[in-house]
PDB file of N, CA and C in Angstrom:
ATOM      1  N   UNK A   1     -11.514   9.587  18.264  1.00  0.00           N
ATOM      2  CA  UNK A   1     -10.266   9.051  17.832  1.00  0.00           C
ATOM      3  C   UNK A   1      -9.628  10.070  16.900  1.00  0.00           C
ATOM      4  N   UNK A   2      -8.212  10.477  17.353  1.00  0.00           N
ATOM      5  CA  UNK A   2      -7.392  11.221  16.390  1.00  0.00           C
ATOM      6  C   UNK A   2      -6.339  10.529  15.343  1.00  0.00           C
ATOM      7  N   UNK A   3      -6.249  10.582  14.337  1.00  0.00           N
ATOM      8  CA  UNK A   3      -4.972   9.973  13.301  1.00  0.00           C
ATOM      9  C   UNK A   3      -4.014  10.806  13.031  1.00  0.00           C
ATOM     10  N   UNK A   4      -3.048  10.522  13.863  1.00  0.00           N
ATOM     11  CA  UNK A   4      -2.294  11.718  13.720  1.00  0.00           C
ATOM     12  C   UNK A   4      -0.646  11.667  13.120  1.00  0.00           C
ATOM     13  N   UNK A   5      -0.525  12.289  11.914  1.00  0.00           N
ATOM     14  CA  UNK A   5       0.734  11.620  10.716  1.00  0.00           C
ATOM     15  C   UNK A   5       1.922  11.522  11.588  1.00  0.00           C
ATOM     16  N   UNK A   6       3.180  10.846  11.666  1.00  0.00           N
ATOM     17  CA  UNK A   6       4.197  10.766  12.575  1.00  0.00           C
ATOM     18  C   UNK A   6       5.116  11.072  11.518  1.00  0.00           C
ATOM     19  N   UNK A   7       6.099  12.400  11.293  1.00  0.00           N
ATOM     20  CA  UNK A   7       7.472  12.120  10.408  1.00  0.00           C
ATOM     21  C   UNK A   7       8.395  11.471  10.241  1.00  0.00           C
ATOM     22  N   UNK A   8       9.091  10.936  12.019  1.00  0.00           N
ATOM     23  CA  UNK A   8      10.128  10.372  12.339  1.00  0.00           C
ATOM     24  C   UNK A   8       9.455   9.508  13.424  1.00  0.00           C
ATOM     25  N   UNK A   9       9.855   8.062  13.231  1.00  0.00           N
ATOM     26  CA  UNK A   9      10.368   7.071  12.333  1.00  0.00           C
ATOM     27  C   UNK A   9       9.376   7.071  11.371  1.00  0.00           C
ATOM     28  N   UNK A  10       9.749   7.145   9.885  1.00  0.00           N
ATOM     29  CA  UNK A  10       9.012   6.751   8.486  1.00  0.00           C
ATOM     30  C   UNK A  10       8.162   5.261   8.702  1.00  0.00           C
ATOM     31  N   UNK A  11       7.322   5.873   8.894  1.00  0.00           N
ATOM     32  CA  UNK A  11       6.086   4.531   8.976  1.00  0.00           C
ATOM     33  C   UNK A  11       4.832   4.583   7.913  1.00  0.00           C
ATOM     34  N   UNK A  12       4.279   3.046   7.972  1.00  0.00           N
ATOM     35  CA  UNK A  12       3.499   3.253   6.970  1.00  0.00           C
ATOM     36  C   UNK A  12       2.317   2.085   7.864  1.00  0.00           C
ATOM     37  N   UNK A  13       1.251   2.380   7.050  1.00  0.00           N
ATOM     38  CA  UNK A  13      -0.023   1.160   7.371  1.00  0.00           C
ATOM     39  C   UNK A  13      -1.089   0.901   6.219  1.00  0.00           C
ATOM     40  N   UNK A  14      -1.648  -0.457   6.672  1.00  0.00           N
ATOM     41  CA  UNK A  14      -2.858  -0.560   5.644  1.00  0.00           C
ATOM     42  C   UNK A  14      -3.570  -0.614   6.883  1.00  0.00           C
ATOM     43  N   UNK A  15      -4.876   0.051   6.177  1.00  0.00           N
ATOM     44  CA  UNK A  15      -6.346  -0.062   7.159  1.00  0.00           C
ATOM     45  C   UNK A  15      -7.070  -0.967   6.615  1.00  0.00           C
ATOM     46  N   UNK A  16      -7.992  -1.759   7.163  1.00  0.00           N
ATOM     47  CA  UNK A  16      -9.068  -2.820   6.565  1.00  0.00           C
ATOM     48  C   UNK A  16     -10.084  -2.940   7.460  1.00  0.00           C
ATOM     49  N   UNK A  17     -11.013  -1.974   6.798  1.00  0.00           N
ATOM     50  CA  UNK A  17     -12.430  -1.774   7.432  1.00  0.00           C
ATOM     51  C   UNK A  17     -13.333  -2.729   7.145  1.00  0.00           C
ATOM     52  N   UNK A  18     -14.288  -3.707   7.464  1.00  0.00           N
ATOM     53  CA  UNK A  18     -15.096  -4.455   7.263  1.00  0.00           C
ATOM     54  C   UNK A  18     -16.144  -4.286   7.233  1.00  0.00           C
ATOM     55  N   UNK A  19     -16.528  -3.235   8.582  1.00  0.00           N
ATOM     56  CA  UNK A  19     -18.203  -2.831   8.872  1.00  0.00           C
ATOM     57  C   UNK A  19     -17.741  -1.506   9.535  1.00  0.00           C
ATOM     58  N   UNK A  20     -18.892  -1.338   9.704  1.00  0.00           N
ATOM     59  CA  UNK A  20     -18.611   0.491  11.023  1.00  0.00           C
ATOM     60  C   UNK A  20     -17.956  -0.221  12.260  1.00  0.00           C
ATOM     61  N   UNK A  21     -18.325  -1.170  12.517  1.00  0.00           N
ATOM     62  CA  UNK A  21     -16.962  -1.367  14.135  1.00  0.00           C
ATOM     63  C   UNK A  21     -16.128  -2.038  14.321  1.00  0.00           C
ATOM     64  N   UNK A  22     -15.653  -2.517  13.239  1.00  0.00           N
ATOM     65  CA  UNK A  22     -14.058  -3.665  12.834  1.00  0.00           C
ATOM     66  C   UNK A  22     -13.116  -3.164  11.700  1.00  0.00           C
ATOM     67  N   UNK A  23     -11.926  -2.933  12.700  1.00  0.00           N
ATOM     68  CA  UNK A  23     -10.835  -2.159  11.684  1.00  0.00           C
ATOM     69  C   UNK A  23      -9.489  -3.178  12.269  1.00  0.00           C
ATOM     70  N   UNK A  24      -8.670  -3.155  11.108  1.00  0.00           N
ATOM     71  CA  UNK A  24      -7.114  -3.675  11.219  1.00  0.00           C
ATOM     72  C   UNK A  24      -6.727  -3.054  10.997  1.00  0.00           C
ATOM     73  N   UNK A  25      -5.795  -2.225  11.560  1.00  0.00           N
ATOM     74  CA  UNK A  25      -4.206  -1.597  11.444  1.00  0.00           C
ATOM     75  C   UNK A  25      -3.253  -2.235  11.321  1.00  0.00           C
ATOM     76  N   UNK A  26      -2.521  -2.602  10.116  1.00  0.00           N
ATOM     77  CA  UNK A  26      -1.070  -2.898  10.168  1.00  0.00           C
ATOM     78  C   UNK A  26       0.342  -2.772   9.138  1.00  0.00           C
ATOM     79  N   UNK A  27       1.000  -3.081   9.667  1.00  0.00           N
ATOM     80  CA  UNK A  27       2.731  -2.921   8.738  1.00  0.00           C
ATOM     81  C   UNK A  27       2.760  -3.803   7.885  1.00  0.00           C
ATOM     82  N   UNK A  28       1.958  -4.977   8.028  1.00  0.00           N
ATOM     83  CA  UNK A  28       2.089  -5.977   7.335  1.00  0.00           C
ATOM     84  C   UNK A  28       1.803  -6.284   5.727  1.00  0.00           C
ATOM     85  N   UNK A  29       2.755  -6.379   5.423  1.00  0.00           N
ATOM     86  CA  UNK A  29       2.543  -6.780   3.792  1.00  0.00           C
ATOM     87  C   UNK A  29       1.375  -7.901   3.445  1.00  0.00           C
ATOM     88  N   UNK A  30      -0.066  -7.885   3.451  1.00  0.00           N
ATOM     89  CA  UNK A  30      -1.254  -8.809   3.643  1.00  0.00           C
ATOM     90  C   UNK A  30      -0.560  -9.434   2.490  1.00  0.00           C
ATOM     91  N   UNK A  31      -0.213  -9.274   1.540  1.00  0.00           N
ATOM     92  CA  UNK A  31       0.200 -10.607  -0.060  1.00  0.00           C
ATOM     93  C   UNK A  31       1.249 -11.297   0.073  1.00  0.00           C
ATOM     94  N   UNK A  32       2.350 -10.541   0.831  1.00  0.00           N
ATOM     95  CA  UNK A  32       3.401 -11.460   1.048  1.00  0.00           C
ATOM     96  C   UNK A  32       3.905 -11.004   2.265  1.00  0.00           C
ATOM     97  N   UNK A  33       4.215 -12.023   3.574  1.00  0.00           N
ATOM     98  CA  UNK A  33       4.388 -11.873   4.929  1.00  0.00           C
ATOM     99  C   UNK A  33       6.359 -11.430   4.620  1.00  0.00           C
ATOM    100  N   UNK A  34       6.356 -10.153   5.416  1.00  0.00           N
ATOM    101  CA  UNK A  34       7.430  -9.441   4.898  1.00  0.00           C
ATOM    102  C   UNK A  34       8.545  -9.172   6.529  1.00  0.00           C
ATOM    103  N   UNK A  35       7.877  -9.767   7.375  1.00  0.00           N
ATOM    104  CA  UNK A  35       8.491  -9.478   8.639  1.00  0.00           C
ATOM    105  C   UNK A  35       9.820 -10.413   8.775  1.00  0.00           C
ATOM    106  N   UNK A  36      10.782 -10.112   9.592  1.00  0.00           N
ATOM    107  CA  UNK A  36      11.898 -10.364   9.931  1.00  0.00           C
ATOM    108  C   UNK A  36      11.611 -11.535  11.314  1.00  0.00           C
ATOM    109  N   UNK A  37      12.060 -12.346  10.748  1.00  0.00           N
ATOM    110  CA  UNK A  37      11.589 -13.949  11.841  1.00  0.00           C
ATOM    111  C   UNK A  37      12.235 -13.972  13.399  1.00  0.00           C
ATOM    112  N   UNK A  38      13.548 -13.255  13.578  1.00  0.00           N
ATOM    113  CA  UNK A  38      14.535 -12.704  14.400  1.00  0.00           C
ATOM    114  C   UNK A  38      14.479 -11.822  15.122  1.00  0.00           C
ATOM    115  N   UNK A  39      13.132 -10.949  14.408  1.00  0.00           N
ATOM    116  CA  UNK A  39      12.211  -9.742  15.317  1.00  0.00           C
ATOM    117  C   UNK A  39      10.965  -9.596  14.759  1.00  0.00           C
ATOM    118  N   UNK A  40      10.415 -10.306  15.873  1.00  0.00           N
ATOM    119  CA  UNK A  40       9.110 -10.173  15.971  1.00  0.00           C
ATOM    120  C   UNK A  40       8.180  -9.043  16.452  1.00  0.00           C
ATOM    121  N   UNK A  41       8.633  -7.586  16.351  1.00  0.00           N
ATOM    122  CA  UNK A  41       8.023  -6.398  16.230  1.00  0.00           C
ATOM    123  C   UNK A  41       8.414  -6.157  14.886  1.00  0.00           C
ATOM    124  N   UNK A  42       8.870  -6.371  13.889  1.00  0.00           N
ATOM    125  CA  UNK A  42       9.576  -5.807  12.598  1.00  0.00           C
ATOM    126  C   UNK A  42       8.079  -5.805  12.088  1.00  0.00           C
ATOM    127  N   UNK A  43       7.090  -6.758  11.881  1.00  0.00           N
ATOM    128  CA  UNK A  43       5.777  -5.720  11.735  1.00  0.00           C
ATOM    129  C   UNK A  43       4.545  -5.478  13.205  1.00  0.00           C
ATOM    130  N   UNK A  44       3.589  -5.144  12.943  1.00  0.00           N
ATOM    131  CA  UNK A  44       2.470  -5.125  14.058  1.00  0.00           C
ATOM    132  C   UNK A  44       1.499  -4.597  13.375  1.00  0.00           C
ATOM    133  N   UNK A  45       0.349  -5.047  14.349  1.00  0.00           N
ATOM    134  CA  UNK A  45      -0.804  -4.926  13.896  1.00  0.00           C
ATOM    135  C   UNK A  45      -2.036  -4.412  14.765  1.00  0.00           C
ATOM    136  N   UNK A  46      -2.850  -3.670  14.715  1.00  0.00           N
ATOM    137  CA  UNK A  46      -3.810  -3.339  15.591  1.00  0.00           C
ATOM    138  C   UNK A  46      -5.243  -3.938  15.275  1.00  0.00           C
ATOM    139  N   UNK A  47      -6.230  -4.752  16.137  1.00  0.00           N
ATOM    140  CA  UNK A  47      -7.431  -4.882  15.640  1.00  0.00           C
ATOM    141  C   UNK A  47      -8.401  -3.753  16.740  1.00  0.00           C
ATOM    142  N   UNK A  48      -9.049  -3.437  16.358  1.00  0.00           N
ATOM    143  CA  UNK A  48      -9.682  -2.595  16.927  1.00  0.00           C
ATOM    144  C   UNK A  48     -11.226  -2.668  16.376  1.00  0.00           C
ATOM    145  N   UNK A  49     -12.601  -2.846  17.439  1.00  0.00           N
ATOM    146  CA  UNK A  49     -13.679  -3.158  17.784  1.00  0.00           C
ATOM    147  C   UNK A  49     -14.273  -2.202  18.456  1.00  0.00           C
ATOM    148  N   UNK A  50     -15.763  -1.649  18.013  1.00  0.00           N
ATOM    149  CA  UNK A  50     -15.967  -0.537  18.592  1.00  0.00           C
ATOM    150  C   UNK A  50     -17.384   0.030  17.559  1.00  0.00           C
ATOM    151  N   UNK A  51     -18.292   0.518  18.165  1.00  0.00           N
ATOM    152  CA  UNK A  51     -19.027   1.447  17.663  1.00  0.00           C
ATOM    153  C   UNK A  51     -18.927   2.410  17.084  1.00  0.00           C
ATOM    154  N   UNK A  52     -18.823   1.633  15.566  1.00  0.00           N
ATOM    155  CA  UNK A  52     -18.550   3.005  14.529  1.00  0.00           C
ATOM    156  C   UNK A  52     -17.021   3.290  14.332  1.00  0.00           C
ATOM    157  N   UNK A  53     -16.475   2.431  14.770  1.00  0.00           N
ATOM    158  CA  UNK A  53     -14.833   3.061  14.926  1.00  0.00           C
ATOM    159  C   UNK A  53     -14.503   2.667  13.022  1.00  0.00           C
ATOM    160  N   UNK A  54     -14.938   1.906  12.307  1.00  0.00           N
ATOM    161  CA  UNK A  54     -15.241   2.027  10.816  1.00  0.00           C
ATOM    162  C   UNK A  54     -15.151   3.066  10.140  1.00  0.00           C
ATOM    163  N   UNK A  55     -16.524   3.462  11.182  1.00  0.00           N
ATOM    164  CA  UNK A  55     -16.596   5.111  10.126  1.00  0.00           C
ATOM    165  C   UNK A  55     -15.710   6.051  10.119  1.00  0.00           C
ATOM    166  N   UNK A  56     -15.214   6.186  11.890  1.00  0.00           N
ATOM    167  CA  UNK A  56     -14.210   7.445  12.046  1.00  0.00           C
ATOM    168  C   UNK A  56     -13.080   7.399  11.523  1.00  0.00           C
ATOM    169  N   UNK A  57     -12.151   6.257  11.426  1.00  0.00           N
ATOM    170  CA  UNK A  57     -11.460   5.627  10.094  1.00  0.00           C
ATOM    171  C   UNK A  57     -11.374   6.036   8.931  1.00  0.00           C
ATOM    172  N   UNK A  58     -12.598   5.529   8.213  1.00  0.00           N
ATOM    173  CA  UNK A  58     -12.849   6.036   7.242  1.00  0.00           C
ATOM    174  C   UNK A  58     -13.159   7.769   6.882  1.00  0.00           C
ATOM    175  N   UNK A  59     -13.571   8.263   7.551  1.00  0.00           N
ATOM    176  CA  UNK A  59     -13.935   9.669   7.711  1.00  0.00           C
ATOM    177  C   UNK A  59     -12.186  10.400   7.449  1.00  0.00           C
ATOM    178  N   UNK A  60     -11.599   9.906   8.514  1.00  0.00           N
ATOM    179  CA  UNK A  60     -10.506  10.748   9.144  1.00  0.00           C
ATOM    180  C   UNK A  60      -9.208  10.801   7.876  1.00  0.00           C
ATOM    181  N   UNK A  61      -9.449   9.263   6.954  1.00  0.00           N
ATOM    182  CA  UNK A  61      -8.630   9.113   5.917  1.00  0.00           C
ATOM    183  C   UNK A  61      -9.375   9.790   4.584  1.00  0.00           C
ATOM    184  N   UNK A  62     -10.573  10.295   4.741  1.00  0.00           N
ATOM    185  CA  UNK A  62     -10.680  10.961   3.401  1.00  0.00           C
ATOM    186  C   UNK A  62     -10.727  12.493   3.395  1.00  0.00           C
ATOM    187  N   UNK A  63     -10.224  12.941   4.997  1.00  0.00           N
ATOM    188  CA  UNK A  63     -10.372  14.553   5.331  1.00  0.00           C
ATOM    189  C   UNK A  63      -8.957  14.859   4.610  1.00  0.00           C
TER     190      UNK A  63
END
């Protein structure tokens, strides 16, 4: 797995690793739900499951 920074469009994410093979990716404001009710892409989210995909995560955000 590559993480690879995007300039254009200005995006942002939180990661939330649990174990080595459960990660969340998302836009979402986790404290206060910040999305636009009228568009329902205004945030998204990725869950992603996998052997070790934790670590590479973690790895790739502290290189």
């Amino acid at each position: 797995m590559d993480l690879t920074g995007v300039p254009e469009p200005q995006l942002h994410a939180k990661f939330l690793a649990w174990d080595s093979d459960h990660v969340v990716v998302s836009s979402l404001n986790w404290g206060s739900q910040s999305g636009l009710e009228d568009n329902p892409l205004d945030e998204i989210g990725l869950y992603l499951e996998g052997t070790q995909v934790g670590d590479v995560v973690a790895r790739d955000l502290r290189a």
